[in-house]
Protein backbone atom coordinates (compact mmCIF):
# COMPACT_ATOMS: atom_id res chain seq x y z
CA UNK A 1 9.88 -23.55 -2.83
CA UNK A 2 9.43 -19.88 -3.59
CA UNK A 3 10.48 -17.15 -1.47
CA UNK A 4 9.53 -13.83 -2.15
CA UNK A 5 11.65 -10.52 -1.76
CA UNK A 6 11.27 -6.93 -1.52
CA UNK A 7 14.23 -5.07 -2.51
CA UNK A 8 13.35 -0.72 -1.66
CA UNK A 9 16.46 0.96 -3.44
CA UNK A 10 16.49 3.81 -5.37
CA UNK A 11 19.61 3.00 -7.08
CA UNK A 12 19.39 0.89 -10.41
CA UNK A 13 22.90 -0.55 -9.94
CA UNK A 14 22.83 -1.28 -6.38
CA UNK A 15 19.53 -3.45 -7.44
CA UNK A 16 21.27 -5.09 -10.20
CA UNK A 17 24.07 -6.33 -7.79
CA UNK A 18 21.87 -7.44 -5.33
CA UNK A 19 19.46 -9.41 -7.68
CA UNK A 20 23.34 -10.91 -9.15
CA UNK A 21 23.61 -12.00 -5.88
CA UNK A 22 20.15 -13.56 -4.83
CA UNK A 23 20.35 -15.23 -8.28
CA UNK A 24 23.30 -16.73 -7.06
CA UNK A 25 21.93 -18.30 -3.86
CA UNK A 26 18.55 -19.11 -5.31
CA UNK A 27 20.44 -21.45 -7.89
CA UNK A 28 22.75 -22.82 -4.83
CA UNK A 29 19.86 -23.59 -2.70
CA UNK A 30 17.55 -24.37 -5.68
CA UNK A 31 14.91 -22.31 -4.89
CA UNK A 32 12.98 -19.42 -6.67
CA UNK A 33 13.22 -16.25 -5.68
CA UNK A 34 10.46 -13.95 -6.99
CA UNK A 35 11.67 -10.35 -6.31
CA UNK A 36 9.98 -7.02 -6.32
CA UNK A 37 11.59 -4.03 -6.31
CA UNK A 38 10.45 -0.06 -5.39
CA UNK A 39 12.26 2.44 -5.89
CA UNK A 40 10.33 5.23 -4.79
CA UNK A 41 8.56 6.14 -1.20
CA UNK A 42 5.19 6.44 -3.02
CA UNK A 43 5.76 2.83 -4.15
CA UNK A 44 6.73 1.92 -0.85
CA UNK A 45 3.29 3.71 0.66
CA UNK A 46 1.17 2.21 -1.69
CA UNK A 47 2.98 -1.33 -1.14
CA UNK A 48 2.63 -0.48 2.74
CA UNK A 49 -1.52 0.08 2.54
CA UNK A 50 -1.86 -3.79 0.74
CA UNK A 51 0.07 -5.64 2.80
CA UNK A 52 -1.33 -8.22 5.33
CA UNK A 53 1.86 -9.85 6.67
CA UNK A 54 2.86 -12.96 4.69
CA UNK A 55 3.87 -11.29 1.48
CA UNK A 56 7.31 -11.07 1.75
CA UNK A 57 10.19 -13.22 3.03
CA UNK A 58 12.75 -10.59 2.95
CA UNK A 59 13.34 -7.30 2.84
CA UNK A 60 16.29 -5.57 1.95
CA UNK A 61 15.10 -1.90 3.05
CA UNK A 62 16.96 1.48 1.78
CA UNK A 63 16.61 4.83 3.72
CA UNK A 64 16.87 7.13 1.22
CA UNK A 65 14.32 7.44 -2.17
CA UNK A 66 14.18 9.50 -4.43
CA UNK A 67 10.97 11.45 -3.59
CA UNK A 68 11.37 11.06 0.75
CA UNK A 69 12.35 7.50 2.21
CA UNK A 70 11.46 4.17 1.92
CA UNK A 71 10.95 3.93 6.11
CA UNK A 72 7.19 4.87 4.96
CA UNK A 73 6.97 1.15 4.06
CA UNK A 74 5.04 -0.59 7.53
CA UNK A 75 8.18 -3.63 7.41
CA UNK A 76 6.58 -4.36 10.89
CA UNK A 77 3.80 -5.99 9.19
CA UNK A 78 6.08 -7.82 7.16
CA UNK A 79 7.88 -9.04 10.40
CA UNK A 80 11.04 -6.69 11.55
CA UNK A 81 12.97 -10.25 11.74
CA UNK A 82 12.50 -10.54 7.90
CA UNK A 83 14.34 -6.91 7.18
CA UNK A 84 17.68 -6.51 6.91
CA UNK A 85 18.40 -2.02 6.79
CA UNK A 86 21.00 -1.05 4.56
CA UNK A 87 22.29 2.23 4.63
CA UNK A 88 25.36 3.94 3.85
CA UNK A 89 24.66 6.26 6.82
CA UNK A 90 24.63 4.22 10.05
CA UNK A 91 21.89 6.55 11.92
CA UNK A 92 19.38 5.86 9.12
CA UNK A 93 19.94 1.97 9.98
CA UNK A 94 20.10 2.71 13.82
CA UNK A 95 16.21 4.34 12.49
CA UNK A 96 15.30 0.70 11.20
CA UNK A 97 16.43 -0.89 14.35
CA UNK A 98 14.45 1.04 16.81
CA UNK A 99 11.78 0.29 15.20
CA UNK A 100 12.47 -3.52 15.42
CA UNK A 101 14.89 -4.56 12.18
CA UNK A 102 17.49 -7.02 13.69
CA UNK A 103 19.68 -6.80 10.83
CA UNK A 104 21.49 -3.59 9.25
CA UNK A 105 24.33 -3.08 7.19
CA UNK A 106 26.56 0.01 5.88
CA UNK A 107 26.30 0.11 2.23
CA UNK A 108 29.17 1.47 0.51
CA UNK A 109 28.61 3.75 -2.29
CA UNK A 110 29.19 2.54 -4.95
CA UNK A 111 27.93 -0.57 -4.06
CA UNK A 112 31.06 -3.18 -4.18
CA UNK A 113 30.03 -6.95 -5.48
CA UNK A 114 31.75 -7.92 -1.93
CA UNK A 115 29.27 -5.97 -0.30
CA UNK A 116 26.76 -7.08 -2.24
CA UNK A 117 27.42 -10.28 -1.31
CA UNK A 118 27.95 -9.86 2.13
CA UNK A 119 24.14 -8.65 2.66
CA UNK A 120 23.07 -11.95 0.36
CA UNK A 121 24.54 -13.57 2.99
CA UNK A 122 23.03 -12.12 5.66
CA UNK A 123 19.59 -12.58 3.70
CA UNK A 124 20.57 -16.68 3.49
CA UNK A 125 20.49 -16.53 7.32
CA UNK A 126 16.94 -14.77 7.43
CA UNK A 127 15.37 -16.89 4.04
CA UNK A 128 16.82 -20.26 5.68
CA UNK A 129 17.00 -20.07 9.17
CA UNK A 130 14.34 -22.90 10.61
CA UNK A 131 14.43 -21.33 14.32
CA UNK A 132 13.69 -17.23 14.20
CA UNK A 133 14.29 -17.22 17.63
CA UNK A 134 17.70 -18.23 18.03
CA UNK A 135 20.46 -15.53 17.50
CA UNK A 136 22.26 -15.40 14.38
CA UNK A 137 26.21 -15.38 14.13
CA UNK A 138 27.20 -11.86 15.19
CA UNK A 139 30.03 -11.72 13.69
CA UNK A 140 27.82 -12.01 10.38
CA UNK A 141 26.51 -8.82 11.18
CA UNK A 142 27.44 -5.10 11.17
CA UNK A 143 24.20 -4.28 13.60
CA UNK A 144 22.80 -6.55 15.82
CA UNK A 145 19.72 -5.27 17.76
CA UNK A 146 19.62 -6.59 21.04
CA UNK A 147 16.22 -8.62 22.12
């Protein structure tokens, strides 16, 4: 099966890790992952007028880019339940989930392959999940939003 993944980061190593890691599960799980990356807030608007709601599986969503933030994207088309916000400043996550995102993290800077990992995780949860209703582990998460 393919499952397809937006990755909005500005920060070229940050997106290496995290493809690392999604290369990782798709092998484990064996299935492909085809992932798209932005890495600027006029990608993300011009992603954000073309979208109709199935495109993406995940998204792992950014605040900051390097022309304004990727929070321009419309993720609630996408589904909020398919983002995970990830942040190095909490408030710009606490942004994502008021507007619906049940999933941040706090990025470190530089991004460490633990963290990396840890949000791959979290993605696992939100790619392979078969009932989006039911809560997923808290103690998986650094932000839960409450439903």
């Amino acid at each position: 099966m393919i499952k397809r993944i937006l990755i909005c980061e500005d920060t070229e190593q940050v997106v290496i890790a995290l493809r690392a890691q999604l290369e990782r599960l798709s092998a484990s799980v064996g299935d492909e992952f085809k992932i798209d990356v932005i890495m600027t807030q006029a990608g993300a608007k011009q992603l954000s007028s073309q979208l109709d709601g199935d495109d993406y599986d995940l998204v792992l969503l950014d605040y900051f880019a390097p022309d304004g933030d990727f929070h321009v994207l419309d993720f609630e088309k996408i589904g909020c339940e398919k983002v995970i916000a990830m942040s190095s400043i909490a408030g710009y996550n606490q942004r994502a989930l008021n507007r619906g995102v049940v999933c941040a993290v706090t990025k470190n800077n530089p991004l460490t392959d633990d963290k990396a990992a840890q949000i791959v995780e979290k993605a696992e949860h939100i790619l392979y999940d078969s009932s989006p209703q039911s809560p997923l582990p808290s103690h998986n998460f650094d932000k839960i939003a409450s439903s």
